[in-house]
Protein backbone atom coordinates (compact mmCIF):
# COMPACT_ATOMS: atom_id res chain seq x y z
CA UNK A 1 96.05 81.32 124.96
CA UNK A 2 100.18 81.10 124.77
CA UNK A 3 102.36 81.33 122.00
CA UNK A 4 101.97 77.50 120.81
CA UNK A 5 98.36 77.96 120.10
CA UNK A 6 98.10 81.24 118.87
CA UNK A 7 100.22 80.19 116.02
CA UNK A 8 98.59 76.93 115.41
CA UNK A 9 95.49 79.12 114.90
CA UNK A 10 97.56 81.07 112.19
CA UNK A 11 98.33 77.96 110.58
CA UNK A 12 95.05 76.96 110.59
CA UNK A 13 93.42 80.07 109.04
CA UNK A 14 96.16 79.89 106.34
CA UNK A 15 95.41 76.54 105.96
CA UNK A 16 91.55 77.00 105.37
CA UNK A 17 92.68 79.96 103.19
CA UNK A 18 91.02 82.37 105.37
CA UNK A 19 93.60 84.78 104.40
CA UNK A 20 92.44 88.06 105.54
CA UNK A 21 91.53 86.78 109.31
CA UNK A 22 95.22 85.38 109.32
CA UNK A 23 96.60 88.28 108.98
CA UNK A 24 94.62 89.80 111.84
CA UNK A 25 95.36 86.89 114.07
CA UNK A 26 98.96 87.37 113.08
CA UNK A 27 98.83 91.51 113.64
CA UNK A 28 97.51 90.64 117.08
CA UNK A 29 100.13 87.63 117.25
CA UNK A 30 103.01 90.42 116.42
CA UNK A 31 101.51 93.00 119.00
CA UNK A 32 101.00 90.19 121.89
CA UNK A 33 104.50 88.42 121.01
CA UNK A 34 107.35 90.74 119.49
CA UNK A 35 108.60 94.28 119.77
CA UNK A 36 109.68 94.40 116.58
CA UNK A 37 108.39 97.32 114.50
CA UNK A 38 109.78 95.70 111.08
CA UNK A 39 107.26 93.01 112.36
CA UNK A 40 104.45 95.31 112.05
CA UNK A 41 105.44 96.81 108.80
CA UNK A 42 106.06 93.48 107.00
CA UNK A 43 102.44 92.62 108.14
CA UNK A 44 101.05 95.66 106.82
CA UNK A 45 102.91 94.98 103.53
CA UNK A 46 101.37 91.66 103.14
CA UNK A 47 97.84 93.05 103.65
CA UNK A 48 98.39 95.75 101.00
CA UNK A 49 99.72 93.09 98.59
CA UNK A 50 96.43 90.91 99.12
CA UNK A 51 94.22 93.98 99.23
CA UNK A 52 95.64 94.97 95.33
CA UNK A 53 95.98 91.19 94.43
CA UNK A 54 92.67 91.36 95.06
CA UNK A 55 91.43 94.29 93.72
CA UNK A 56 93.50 92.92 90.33
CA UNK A 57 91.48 89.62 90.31
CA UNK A 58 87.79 91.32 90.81
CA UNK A 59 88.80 93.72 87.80
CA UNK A 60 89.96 90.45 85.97
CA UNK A 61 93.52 91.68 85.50
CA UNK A 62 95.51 88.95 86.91
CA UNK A 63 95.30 85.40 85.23
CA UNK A 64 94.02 82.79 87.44
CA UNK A 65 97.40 80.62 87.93
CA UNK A 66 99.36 83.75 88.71
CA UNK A 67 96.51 84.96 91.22
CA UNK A 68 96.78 81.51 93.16
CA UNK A 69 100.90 81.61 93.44
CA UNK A 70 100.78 85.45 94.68
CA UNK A 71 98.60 84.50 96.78
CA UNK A 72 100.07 81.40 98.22
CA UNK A 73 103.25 83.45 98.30
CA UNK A 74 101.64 85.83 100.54
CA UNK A 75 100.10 82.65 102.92
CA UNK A 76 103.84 81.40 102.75
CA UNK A 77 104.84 85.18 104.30
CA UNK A 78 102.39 85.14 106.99
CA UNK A 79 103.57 81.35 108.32
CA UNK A 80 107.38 82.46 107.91
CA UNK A 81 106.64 85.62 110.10
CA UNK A 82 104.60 83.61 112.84
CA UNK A 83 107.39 81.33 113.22
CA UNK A 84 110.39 84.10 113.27
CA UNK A 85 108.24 85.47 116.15
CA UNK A 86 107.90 82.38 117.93
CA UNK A 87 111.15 81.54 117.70
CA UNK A 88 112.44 84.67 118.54
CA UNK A 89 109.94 84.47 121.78
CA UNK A 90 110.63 81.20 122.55
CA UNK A 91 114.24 81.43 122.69
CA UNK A 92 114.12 84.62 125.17
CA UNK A 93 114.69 87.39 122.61
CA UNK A 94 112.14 89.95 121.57
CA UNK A 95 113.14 91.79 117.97
């Protein structure tokens, strides 16, 4: 599969909020398509912060509206990323 649809996959786990399986599409996507280590790590971060925005909504410590924009804010991370790679890819340059 090449770049193009890799990413359109991302997009549409995000999409489908299949959260967690975008962000293993998009680890693989990072490993596959960049060299960037910061690339790694910012996918890692993203994980952790759904892991414990998770782990705050099963405990019922996170109010409902503020769960959904952390969360979209963490979809929004994951689409930014896959494009920075592509683009980066695309254009001939590996970070």
């Amino acid at each position: 599969m090449d770049i193009i649809q890799r990413k359109l996959e991302i997009q549409r786990l995000v999409g489908a909020d299949h959260i967690p399986k975008a962000i293993k599409r998009l680890m693989d996507f990072s490993t596959d398509f960049s060299k960037g280590r910061a690339d790694l790590q910012t996918i890692i971060n993203i994980s952790t912060g759904l892991n414990e925005l998770d782990e705050q909504h099963a405990k019922g410590g996170i109010e409902k509206s503020a769960f959904e924009e952390k969360r979209t804010a963490l979809a929004k991370r994951i689409l930014e990323l896959a494009d920075k790679i592509e683009a980066l890819r695309v254009d001939g340059v590996t970070s």
